[in-house]
PDB file of N, CA and C in Angstrom:
ATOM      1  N   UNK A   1      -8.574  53.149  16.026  1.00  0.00           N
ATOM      2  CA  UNK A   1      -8.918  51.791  16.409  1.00  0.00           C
ATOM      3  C   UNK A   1      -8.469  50.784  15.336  1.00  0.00           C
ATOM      4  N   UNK A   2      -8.416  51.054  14.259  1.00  0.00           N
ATOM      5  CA  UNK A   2      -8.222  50.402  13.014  1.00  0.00           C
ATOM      6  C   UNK A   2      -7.312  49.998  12.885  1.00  0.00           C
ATOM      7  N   UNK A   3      -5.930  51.309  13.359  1.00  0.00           N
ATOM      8  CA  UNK A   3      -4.519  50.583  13.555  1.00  0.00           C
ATOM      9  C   UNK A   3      -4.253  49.975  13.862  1.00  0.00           C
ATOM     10  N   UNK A   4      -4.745  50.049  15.353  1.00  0.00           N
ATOM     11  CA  UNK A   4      -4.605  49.113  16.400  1.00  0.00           C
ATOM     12  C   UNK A   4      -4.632  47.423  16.100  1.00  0.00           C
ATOM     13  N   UNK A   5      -6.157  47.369  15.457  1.00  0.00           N
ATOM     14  CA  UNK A   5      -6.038  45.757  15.114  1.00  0.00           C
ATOM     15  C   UNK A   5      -5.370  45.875  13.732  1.00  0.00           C
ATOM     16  N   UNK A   6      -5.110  46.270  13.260  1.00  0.00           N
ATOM     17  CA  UNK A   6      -3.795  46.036  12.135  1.00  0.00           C
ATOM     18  C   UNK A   6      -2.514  45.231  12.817  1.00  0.00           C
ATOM     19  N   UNK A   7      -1.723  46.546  13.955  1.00  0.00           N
ATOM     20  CA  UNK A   7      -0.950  46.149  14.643  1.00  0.00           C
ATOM     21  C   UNK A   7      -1.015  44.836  15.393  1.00  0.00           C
ATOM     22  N   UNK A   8      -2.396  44.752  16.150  1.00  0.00           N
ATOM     23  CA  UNK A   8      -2.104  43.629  16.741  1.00  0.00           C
ATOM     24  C   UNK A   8      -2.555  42.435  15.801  1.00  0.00           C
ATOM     25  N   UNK A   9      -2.633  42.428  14.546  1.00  0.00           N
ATOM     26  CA  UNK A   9      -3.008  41.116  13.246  1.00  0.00           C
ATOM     27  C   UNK A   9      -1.587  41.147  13.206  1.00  0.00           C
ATOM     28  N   UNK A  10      -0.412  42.412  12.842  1.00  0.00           N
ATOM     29  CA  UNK A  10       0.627  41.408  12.689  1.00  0.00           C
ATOM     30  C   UNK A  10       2.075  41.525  13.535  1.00  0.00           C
ATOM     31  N   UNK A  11       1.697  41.774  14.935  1.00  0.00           N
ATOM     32  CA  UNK A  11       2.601  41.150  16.095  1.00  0.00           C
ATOM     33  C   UNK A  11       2.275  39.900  15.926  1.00  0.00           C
ATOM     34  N   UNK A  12       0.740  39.585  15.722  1.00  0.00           N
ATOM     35  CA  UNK A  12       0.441  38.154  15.998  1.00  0.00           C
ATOM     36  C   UNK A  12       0.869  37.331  14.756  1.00  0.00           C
ATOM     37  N   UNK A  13       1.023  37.582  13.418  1.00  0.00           N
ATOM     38  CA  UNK A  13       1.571  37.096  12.825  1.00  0.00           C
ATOM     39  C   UNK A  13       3.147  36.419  12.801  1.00  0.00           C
ATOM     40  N   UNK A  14       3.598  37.590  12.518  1.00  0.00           N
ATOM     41  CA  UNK A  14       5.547  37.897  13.122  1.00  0.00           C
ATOM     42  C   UNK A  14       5.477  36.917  14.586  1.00  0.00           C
ATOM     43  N   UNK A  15       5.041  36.597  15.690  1.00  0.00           N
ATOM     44  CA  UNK A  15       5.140  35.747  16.400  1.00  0.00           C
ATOM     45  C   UNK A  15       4.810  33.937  16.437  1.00  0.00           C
ATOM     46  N   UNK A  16       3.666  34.223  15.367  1.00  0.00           N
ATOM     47  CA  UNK A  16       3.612  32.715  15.037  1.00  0.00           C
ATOM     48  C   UNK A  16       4.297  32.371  14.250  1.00  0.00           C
ATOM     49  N   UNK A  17       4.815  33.632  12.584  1.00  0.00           N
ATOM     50  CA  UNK A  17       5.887  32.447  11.875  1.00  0.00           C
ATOM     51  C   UNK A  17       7.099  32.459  12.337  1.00  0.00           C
ATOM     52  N   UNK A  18       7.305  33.482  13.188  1.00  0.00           N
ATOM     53  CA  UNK A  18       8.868  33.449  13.785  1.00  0.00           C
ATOM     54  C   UNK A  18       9.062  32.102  14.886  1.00  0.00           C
ATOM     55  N   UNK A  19       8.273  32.218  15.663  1.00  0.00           N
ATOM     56  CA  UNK A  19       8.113  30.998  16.458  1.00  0.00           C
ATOM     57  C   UNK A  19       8.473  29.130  15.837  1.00  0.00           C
ATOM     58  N   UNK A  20       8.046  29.367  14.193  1.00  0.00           N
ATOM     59  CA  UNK A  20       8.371  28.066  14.005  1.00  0.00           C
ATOM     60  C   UNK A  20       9.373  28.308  13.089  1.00  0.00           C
ATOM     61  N   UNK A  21       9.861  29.329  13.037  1.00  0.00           N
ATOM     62  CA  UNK A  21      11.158  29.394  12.055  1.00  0.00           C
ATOM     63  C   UNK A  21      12.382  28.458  12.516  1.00  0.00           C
ATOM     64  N   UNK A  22      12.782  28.459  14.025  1.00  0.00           N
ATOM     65  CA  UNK A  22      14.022  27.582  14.097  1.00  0.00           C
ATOM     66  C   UNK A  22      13.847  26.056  14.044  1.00  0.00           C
ATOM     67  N   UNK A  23      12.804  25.792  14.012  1.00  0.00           N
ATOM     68  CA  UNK A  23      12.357  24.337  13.380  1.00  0.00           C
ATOM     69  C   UNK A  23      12.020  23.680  11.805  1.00  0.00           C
ATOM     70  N   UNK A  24      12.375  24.756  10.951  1.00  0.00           N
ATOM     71  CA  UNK A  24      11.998  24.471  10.040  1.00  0.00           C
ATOM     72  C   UNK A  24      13.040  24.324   9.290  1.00  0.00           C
ATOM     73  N   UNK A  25      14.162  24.679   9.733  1.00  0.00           N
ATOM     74  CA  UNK A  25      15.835  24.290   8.952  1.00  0.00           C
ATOM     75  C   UNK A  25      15.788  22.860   8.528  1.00  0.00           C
ATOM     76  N   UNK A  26      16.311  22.981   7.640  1.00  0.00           N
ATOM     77  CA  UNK A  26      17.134  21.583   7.109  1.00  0.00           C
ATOM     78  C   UNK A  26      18.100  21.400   7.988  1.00  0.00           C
ATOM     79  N   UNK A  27      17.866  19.641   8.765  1.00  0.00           N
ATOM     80  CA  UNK A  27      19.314  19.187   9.662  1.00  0.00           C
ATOM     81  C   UNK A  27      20.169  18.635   8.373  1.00  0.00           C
ATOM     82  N   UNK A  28      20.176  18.604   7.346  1.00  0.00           N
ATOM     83  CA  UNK A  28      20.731  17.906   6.417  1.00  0.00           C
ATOM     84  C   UNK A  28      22.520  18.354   6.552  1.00  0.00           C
ATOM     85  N   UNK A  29      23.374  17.640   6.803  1.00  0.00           N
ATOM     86  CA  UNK A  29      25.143  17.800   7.030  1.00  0.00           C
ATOM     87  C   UNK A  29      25.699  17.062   7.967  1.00  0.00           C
ATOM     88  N   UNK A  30      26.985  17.369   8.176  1.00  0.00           N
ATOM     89  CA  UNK A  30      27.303  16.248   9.188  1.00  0.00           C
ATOM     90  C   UNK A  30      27.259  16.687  10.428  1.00  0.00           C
ATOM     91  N   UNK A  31      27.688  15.646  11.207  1.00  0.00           N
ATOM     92  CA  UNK A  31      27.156  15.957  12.622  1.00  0.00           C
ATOM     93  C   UNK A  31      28.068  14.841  13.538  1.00  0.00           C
ATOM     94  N   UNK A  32      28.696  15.966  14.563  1.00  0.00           N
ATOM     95  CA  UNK A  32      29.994  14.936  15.542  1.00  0.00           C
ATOM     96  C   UNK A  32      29.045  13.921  16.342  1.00  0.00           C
ATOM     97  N   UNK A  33      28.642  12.793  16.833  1.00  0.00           N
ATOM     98  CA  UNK A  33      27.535  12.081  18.194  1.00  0.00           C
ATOM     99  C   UNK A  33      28.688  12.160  18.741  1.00  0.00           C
ATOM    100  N   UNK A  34      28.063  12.578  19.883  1.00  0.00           N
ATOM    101  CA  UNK A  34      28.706  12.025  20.876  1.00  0.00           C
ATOM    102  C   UNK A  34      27.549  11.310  22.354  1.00  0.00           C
ATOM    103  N   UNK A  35      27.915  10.068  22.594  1.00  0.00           N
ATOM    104  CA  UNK A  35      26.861   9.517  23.269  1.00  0.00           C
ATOM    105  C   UNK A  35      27.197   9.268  24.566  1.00  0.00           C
ATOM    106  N   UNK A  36      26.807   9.069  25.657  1.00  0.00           N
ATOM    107  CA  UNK A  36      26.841   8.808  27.142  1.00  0.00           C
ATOM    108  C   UNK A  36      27.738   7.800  27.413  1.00  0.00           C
ATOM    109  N   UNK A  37      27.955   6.762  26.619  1.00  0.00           N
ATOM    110  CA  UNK A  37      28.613   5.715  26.349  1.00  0.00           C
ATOM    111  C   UNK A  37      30.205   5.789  26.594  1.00  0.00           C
ATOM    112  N   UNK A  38      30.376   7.434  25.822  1.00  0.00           N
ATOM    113  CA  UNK A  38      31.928   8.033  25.136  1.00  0.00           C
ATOM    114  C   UNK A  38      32.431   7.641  24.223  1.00  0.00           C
ATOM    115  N   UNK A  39      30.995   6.556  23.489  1.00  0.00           N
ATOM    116  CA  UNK A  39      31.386   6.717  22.246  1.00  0.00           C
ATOM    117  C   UNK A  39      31.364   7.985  21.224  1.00  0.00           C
ATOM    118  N   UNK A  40      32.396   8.365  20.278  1.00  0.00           N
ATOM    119  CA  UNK A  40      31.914   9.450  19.534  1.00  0.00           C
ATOM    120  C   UNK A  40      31.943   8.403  17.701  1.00  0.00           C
ATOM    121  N   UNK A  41      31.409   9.615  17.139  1.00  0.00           N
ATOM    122  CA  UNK A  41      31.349   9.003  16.041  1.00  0.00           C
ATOM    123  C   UNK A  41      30.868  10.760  15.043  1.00  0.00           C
ATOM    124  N   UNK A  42      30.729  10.150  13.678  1.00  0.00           N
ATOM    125  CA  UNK A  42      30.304  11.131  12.901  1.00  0.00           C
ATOM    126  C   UNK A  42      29.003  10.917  12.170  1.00  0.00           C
ATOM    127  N   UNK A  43      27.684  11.378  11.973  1.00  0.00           N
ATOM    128  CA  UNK A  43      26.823  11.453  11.403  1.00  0.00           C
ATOM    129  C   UNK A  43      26.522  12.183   9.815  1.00  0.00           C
ATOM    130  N   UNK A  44      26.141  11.291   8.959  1.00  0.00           N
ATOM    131  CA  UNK A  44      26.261  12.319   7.281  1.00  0.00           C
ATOM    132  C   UNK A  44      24.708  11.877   7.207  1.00  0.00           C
ATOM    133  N   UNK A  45      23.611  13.432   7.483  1.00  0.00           N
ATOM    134  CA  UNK A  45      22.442  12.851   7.266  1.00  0.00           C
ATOM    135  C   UNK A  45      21.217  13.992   5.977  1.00  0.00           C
ATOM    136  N   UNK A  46      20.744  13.685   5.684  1.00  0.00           N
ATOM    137  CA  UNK A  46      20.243  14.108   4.464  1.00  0.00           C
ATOM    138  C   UNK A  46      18.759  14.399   4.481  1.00  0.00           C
ATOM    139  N   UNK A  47      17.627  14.970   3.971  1.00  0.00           N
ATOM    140  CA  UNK A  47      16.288  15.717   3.987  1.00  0.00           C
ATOM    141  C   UNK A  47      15.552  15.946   3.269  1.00  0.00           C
ATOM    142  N   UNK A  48      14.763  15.433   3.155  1.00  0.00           N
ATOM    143  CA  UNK A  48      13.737  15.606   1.665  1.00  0.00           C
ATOM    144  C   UNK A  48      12.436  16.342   2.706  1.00  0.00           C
ATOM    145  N   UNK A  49      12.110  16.947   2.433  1.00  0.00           N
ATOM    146  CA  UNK A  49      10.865  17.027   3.371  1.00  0.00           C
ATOM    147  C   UNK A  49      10.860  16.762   4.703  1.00  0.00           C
ATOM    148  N   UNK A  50       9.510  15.960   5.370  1.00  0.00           N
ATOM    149  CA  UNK A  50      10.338  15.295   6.462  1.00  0.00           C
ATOM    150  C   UNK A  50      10.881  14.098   6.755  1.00  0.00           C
ATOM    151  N   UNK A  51      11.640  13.873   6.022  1.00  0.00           N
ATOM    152  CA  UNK A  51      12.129  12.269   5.651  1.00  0.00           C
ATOM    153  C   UNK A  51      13.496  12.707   5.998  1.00  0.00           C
ATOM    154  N   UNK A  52      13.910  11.799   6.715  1.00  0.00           N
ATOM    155  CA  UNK A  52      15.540  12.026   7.015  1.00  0.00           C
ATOM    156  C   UNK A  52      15.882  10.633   7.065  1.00  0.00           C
ATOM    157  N   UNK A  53      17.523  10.759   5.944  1.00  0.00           N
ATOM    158  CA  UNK A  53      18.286   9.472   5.917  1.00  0.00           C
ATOM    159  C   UNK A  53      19.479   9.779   5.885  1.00  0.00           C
ATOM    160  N   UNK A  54      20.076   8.666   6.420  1.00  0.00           N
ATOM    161  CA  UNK A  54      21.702   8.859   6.174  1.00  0.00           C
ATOM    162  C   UNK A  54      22.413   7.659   6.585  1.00  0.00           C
ATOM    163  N   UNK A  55      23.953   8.050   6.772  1.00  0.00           N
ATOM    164  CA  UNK A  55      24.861   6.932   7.308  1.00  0.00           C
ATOM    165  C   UNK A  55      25.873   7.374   8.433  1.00  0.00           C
ATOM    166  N   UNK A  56      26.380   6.268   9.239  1.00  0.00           N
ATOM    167  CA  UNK A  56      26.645   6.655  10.350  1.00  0.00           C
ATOM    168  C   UNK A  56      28.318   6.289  10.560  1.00  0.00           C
ATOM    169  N   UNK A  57      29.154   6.864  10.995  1.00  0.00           N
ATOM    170  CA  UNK A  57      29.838   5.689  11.757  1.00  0.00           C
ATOM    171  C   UNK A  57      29.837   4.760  13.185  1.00  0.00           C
ATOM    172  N   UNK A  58      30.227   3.621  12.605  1.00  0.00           N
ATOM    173  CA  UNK A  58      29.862   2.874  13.679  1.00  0.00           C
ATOM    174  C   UNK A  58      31.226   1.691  13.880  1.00  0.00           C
ATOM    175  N   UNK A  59      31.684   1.448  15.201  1.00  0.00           N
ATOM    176  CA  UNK A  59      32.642   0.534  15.618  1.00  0.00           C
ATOM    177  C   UNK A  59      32.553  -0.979  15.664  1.00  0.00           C
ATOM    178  N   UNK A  60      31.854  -1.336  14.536  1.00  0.00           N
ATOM    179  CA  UNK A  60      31.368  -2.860  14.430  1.00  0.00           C
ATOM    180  C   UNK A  60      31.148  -2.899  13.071  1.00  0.00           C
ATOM    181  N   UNK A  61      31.076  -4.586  12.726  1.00  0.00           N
ATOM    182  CA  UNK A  61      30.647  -4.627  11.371  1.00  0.00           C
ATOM    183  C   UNK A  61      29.237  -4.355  11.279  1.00  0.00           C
ATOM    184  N   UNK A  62      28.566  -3.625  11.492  1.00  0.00           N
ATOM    185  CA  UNK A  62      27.271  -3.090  11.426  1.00  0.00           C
ATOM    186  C   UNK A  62      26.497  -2.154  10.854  1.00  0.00           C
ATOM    187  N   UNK A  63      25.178  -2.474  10.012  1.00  0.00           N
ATOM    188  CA  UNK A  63      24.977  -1.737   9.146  1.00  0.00           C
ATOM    189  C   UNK A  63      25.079  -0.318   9.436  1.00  0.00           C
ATOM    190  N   UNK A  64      25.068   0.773   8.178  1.00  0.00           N
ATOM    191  CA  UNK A  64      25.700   1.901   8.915  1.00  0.00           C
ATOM    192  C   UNK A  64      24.087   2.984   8.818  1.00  0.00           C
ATOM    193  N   UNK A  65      23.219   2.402   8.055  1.00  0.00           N
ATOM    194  CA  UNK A  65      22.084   3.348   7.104  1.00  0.00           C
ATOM    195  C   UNK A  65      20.867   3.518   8.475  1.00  0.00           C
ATOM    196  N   UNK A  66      20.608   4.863   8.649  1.00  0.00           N
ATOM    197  CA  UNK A  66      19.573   5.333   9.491  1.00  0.00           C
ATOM    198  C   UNK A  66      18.763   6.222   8.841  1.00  0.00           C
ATOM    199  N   UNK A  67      17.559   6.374   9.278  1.00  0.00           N
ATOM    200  CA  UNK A  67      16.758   6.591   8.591  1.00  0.00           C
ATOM    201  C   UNK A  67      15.192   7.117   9.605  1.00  0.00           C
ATOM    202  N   UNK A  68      14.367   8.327   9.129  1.00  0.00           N
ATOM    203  CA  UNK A  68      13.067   8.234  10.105  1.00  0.00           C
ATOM    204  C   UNK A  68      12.514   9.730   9.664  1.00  0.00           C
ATOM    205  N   UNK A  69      12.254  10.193  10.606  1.00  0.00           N
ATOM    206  CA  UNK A  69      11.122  11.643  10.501  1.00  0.00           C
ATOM    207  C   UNK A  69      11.491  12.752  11.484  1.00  0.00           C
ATOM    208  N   UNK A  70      11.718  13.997  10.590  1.00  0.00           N
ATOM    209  CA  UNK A  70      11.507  14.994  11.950  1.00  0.00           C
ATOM    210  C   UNK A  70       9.913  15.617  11.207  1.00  0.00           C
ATOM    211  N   UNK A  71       9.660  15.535  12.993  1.00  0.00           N
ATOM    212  CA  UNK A  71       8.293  16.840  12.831  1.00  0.00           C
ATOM    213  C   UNK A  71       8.736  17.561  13.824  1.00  0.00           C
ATOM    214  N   UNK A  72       8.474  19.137  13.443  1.00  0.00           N
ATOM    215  CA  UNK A  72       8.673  20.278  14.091  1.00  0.00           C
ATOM    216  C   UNK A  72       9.964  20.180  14.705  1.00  0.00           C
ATOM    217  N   UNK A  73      10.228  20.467  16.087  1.00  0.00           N
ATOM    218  CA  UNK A  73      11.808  20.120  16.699  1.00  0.00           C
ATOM    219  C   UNK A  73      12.123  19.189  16.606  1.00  0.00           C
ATOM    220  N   UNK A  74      10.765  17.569  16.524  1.00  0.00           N
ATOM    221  CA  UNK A  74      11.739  16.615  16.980  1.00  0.00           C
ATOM    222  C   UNK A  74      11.840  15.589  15.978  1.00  0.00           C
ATOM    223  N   UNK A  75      12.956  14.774  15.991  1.00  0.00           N
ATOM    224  CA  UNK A  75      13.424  13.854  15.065  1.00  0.00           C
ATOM    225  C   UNK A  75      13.510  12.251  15.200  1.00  0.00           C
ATOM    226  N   UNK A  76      12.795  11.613  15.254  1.00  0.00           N
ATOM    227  CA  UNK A  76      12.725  10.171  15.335  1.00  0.00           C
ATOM    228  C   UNK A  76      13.216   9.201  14.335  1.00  0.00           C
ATOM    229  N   UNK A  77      14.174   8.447  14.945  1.00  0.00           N
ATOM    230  CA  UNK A  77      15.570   7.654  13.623  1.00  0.00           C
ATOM    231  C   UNK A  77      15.247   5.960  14.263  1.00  0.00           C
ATOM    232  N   UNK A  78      15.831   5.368  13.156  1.00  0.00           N
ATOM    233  CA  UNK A  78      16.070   3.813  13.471  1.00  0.00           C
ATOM    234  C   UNK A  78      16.851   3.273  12.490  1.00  0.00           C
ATOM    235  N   UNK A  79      17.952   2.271  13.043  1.00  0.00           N
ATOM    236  CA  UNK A  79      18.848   1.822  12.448  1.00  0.00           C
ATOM    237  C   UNK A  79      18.605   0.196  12.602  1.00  0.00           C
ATOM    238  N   UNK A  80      18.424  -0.258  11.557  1.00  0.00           N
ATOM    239  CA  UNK A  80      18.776  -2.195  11.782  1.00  0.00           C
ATOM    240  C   UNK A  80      20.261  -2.579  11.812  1.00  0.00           C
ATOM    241  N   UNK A  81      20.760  -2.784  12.332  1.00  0.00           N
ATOM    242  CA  UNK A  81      22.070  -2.984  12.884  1.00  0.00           C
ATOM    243  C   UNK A  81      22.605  -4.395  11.744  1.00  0.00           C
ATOM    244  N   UNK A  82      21.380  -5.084  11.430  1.00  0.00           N
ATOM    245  CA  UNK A  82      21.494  -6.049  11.064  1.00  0.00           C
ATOM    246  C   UNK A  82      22.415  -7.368  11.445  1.00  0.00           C
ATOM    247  N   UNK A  83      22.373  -6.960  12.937  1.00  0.00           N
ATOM    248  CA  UNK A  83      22.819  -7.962  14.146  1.00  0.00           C
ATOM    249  C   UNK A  83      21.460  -8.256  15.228  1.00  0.00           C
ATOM    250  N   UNK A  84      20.494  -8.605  14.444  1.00  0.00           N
ATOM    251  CA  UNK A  84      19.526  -8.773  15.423  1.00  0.00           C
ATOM    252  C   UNK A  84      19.499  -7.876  16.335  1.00  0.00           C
ATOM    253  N   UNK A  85      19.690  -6.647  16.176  1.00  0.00           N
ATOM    254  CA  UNK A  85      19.489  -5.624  17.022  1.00  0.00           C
ATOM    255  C   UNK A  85      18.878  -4.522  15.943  1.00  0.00           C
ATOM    256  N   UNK A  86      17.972  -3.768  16.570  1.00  0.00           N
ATOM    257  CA  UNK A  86      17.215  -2.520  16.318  1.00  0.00           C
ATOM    258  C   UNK A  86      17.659  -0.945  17.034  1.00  0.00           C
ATOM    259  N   UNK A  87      18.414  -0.266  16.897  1.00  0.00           N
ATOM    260  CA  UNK A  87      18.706   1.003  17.649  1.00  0.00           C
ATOM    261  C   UNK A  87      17.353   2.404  17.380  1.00  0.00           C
ATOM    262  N   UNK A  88      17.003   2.507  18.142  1.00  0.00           N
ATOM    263  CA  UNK A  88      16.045   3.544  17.938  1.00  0.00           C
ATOM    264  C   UNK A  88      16.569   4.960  18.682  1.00  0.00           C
ATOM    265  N   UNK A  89      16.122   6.523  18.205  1.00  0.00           N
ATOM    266  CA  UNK A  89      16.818   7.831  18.599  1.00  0.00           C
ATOM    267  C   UNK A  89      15.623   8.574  18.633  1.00  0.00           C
ATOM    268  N   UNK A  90      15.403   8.973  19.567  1.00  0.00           N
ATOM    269  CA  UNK A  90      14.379  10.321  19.916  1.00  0.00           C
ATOM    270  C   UNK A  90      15.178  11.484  19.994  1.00  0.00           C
ATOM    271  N   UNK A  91      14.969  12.317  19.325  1.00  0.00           N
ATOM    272  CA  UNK A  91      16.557  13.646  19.263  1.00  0.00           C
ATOM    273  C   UNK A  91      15.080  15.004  19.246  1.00  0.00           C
ATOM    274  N   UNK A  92      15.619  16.326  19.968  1.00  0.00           N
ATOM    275  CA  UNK A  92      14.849  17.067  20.111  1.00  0.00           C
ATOM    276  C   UNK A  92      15.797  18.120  19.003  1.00  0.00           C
ATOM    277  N   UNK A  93      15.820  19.026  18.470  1.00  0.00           N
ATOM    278  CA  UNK A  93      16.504  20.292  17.901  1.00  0.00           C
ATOM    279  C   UNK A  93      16.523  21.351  18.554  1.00  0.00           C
ATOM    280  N   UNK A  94      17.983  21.346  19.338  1.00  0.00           N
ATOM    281  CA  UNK A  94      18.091  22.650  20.363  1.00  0.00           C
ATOM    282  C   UNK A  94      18.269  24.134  19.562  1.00  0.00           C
ATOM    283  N   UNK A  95      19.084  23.563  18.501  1.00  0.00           N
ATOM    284  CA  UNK A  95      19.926  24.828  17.459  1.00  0.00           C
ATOM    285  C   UNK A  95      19.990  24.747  16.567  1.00  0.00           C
ATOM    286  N   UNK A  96      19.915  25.606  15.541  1.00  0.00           N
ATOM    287  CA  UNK A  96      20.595  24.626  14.025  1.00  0.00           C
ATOM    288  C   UNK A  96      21.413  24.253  14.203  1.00  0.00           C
ATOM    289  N   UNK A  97      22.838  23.842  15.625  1.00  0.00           N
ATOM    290  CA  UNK A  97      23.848  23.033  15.833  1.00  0.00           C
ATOM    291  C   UNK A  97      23.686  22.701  16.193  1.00  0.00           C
ATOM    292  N   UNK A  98      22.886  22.101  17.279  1.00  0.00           N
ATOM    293  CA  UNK A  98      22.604  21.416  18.540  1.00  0.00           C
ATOM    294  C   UNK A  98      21.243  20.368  18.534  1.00  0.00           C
ATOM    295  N   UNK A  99      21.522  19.055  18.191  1.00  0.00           N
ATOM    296  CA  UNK A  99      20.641  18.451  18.304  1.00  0.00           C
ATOM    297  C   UNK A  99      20.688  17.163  19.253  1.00  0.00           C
ATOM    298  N   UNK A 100      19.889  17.364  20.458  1.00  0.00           N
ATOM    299  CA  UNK A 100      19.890  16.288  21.785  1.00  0.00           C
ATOM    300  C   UNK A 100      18.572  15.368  22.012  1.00  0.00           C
ATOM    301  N   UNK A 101      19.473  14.075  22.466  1.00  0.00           N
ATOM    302  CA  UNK A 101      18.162  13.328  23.025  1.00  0.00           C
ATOM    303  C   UNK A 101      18.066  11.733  23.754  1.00  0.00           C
ATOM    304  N   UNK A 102      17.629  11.067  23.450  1.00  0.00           N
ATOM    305  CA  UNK A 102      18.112   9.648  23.626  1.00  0.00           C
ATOM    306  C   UNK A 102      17.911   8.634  22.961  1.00  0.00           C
ATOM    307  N   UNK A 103      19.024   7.255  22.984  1.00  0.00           N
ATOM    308  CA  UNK A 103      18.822   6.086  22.080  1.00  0.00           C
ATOM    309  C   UNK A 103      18.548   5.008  23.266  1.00  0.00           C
ATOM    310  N   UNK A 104      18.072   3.877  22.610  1.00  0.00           N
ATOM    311  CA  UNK A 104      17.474   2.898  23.378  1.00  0.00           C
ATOM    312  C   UNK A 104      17.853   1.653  21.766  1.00  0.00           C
ATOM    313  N   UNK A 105      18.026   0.149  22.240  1.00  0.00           N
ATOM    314  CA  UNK A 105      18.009  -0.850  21.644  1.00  0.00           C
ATOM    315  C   UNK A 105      16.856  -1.837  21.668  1.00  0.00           C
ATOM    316  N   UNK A 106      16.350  -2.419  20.677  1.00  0.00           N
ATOM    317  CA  UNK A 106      15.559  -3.353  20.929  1.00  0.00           C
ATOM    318  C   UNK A 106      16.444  -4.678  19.977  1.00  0.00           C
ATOM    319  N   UNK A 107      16.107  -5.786  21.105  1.00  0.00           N
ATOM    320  CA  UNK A 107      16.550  -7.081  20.191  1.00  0.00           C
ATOM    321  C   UNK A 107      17.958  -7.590  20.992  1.00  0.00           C
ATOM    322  N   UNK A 108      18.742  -7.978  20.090  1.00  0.00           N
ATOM    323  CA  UNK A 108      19.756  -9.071  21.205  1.00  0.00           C
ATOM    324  C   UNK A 108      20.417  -7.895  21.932  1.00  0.00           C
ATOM    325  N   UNK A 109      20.746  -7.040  21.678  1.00  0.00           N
ATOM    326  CA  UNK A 109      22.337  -6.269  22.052  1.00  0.00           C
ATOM    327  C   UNK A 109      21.634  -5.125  22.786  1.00  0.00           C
ATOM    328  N   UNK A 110      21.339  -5.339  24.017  1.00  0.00           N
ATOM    329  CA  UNK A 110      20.187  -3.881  24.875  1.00  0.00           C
ATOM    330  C   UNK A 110      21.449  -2.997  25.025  1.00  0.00           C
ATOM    331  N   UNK A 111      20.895  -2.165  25.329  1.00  0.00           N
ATOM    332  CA  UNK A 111      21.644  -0.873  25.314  1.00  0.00           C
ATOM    333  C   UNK A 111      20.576   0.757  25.467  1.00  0.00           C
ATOM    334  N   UNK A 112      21.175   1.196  26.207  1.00  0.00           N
ATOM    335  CA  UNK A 112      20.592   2.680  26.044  1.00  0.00           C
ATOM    336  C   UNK A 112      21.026   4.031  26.136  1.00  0.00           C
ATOM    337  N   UNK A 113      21.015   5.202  26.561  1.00  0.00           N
ATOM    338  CA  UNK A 113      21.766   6.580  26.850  1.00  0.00           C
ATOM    339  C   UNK A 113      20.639   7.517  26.328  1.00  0.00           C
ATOM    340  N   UNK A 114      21.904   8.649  26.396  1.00  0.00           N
ATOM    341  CA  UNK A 114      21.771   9.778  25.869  1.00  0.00           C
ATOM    342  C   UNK A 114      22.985  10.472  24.715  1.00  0.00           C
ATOM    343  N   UNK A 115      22.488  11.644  23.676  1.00  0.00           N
ATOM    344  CA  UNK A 115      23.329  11.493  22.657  1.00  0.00           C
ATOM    345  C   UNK A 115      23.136  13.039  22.801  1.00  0.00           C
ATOM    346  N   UNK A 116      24.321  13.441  22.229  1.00  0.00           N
ATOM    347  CA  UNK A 116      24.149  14.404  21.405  1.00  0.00           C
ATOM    348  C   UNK A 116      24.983  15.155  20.272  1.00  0.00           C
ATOM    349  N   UNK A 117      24.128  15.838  19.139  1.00  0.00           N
ATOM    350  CA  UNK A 117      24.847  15.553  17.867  1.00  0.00           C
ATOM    351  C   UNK A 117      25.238  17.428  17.818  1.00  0.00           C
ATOM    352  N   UNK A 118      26.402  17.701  17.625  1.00  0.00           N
ATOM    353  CA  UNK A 118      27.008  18.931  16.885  1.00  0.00           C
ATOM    354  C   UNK A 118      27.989  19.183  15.742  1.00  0.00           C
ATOM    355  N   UNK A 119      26.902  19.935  15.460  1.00  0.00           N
ATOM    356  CA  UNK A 119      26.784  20.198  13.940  1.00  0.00           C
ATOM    357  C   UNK A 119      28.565  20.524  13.321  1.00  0.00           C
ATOM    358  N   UNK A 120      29.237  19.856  12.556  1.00  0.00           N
ATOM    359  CA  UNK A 120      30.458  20.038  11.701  1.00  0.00           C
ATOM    360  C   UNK A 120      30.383  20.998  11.002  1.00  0.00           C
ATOM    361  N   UNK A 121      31.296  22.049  10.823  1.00  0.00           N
ATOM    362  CA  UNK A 121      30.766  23.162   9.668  1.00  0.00           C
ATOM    363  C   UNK A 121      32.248  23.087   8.805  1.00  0.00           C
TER     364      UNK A 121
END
């Protein structure tokens, strides 16, 4: 009987830390966007914890610096465009390559879609 709950203390273990293992990577590197738009572009983004920053390219004179939080899969960004526009990104983490989701604008320049970023190696 003893084994038994041994065994089942650590299936149940091995399933809970394995379970949050593919969320716990560093997204920190670059990353191709490609957005609904057809715009593409390249992402260089960076990780301290859960603090994520970086810079983007972008087809305007517009600031390039984004910046926000992942918890667990998902990653929440915002960029001041510093055109009276605000770009905001809800991105989920499919893969350690694969990260999908959607952007939305607030302020003069509306705009919205879907994005998704793969990983450059």
């Amino acid at each position: 009987m003893r084994r038994i709950v041994i065994i089942g203390i650590c299936l149940f273990l091995f399933a809970v830390i394995g379970s949050g293992s593919a969320y716990a990577q560093d997204i920190a590197g670059r990353w191709r966007a490609e957005f609904s738009n057809h715009y593409v572009g390249t992402w260089r983004l960076h990780q301290t914890g859960d603090e994520i920053t970086g810079r983007i390219t972008v087809g305007d004179n517009s600031r390039r610096d984004i910046s926000g939080r992942k918890t667990g899969s998902s990653v929440s960004l915002t960029r001041d465009t510093g055109l009276k526009t605000i770009q905001h990104y809800q991105l989920s983490i499919e893969s350690p390559d694969r990260i999908r989701g959607t952007y939305w604008n607030t302020g003069r320049d509306k705009d919205k879609g879907t994005l998704t970023l793969t990983r450059i190696r």
